[in-house]
Protein backbone atom coordinates (compact mmCIF):
# COMPACT_ATOMS: atom_id res chain seq x y z
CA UNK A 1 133.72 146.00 53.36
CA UNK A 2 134.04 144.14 50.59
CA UNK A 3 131.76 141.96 48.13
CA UNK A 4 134.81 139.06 48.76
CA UNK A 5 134.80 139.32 52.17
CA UNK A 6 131.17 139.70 52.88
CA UNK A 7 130.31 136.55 50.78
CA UNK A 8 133.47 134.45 52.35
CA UNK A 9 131.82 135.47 56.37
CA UNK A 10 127.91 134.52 54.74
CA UNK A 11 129.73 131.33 53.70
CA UNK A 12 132.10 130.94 56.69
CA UNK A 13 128.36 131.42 58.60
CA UNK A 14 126.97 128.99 56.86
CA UNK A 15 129.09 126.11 57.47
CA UNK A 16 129.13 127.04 60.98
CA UNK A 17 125.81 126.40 61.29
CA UNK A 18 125.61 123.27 58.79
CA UNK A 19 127.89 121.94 61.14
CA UNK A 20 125.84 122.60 64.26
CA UNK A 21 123.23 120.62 62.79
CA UNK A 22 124.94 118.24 61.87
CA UNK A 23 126.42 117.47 65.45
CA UNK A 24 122.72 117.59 67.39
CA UNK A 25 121.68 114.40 68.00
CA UNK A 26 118.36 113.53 66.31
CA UNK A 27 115.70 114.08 68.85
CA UNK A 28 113.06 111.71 68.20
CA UNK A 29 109.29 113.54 68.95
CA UNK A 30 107.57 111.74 71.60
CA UNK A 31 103.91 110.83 70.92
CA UNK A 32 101.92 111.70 74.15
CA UNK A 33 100.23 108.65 75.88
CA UNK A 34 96.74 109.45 75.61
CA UNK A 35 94.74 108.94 78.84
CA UNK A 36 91.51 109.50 79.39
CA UNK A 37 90.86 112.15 82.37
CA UNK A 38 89.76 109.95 85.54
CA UNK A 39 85.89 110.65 85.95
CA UNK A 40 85.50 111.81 89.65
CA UNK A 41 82.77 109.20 90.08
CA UNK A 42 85.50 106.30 88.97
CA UNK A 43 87.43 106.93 92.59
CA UNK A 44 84.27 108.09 95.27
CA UNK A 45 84.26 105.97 98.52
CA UNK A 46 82.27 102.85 98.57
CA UNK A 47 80.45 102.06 101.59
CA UNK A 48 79.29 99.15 103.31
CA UNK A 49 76.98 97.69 105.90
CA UNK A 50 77.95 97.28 109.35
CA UNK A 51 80.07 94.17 110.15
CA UNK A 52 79.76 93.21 105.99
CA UNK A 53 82.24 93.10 103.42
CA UNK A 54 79.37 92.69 100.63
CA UNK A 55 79.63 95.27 97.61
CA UNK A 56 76.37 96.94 96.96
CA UNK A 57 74.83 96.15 93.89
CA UNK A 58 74.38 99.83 93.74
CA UNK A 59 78.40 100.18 93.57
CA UNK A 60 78.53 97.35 90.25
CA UNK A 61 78.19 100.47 87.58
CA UNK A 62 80.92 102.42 89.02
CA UNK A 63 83.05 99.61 89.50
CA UNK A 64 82.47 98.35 85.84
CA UNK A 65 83.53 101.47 85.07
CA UNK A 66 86.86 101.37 86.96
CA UNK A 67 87.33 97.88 85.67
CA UNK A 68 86.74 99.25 82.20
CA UNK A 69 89.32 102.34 82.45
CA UNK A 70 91.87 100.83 84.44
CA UNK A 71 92.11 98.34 81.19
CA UNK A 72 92.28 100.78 78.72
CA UNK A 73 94.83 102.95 80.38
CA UNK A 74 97.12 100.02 82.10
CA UNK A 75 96.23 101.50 85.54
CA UNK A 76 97.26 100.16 88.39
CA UNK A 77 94.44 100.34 91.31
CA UNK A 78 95.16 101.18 95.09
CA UNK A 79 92.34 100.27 97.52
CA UNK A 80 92.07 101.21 101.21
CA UNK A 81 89.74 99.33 103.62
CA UNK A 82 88.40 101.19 106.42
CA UNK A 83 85.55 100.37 109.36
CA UNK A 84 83.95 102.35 112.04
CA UNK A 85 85.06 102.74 115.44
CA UNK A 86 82.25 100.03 116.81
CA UNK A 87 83.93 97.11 118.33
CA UNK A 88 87.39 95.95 118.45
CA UNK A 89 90.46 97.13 117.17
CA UNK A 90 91.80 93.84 115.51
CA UNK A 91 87.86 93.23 114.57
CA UNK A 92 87.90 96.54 112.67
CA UNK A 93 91.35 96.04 111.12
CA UNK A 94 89.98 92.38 109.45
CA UNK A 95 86.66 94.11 108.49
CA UNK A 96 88.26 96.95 106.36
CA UNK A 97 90.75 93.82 105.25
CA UNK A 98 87.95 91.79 103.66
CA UNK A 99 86.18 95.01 102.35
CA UNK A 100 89.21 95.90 100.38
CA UNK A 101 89.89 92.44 99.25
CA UNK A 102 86.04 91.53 98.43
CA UNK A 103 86.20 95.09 95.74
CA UNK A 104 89.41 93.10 94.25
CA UNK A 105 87.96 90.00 93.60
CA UNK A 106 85.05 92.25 91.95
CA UNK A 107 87.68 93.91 89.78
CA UNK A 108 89.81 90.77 89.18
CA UNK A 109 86.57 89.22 87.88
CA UNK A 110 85.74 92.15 85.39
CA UNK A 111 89.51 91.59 83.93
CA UNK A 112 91.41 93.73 86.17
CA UNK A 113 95.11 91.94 86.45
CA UNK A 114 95.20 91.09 90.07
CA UNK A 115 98.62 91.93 90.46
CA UNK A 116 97.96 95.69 89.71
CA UNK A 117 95.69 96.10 92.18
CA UNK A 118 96.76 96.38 95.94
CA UNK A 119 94.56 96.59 99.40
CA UNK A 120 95.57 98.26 102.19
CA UNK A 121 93.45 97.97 105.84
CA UNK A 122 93.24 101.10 107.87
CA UNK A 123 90.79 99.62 110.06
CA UNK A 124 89.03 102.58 111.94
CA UNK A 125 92.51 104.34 112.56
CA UNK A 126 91.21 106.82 109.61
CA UNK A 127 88.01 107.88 109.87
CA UNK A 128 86.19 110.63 107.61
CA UNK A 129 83.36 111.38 109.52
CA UNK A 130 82.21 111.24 113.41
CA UNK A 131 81.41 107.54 114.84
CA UNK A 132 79.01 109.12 117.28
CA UNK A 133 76.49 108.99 114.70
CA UNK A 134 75.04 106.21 112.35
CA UNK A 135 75.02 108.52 109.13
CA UNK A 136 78.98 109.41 110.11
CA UNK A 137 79.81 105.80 111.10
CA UNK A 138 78.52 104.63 107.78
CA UNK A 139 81.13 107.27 106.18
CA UNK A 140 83.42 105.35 107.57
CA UNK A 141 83.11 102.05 106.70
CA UNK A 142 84.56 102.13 103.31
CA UNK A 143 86.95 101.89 100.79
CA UNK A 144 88.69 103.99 98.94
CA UNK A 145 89.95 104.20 95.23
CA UNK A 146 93.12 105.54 93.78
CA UNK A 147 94.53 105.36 90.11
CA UNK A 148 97.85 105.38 89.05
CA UNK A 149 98.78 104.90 85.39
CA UNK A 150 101.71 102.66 85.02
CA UNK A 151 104.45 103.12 82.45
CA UNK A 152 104.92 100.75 80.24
């Protein structure tokens, strides 16, 4: 082959490929949203007295810290009232109603935006534990945390 041609196909080669380029788009890098990991202790259960709707004072650090992360990371915040199976069914459904509703207000007082934060009542339709017991019905009257970042 020779020198003339070999240099005209490097060239030809190289225009082909300047002109590749040259037709792609610009792909702007994304910079990754940085989110702290949820702590495990951020979403446990919370649990309540029988017939009350009262957050334990034992429950304000972990809910602090909720308040704190959901903040930071724009998180929206799902909670799910529950009761035990002791009395009635509409009782139980307005119990796990106010539970939800009184870890809200908690939240909505520490800065969380009440409109990302949403309560559900279960009532005792879901129970985690056995009612037959006082340490299982106690399981069961609670409320339960999930996260979800929200995209801005």
């Amino acid at each position: 082959m020779k020198a003339s041609t070999l240099l005209f196909i490097c060239l030809a080669l190289l225009l082909m490929n300047a002109k590749a380029d040259a037709v792609k788009p610009a792909v702007k890098a994304k910079t990754p949203v940085k989110h702290r990991p949820v702590p495990d202790d951020l979403t446990k259960n919370l649990e309540f007295d029988f017939c009350k709707a009262i957050v334990h004072a034992s429950s304000n650090k972990q809910l602090d810290d909720l308040a704190s992360y959901a903040i930071e990371n724009n998180s929206a915040i799902a909670l799910r009232g529950h009761a035990d199976a002791i009395g009635t069914y509409v009782g139980n459904w307005k119990m796990s109603e106010k539970r939800a509703i009184a870890v809200k207000e908690y939240l909505v007082k520490k800065g969380v935006a009440g409109d990302k934060i949403i309560t559900t009542p279960f009532g005792s339709t879901l129970p985690i534990a056995t009612n037959k017991t006082a340490a299982g019905r106690r399981h069961n009257r609670r409320v339960e945390i999930k996260l979800q970042d929200v995209k801005s």
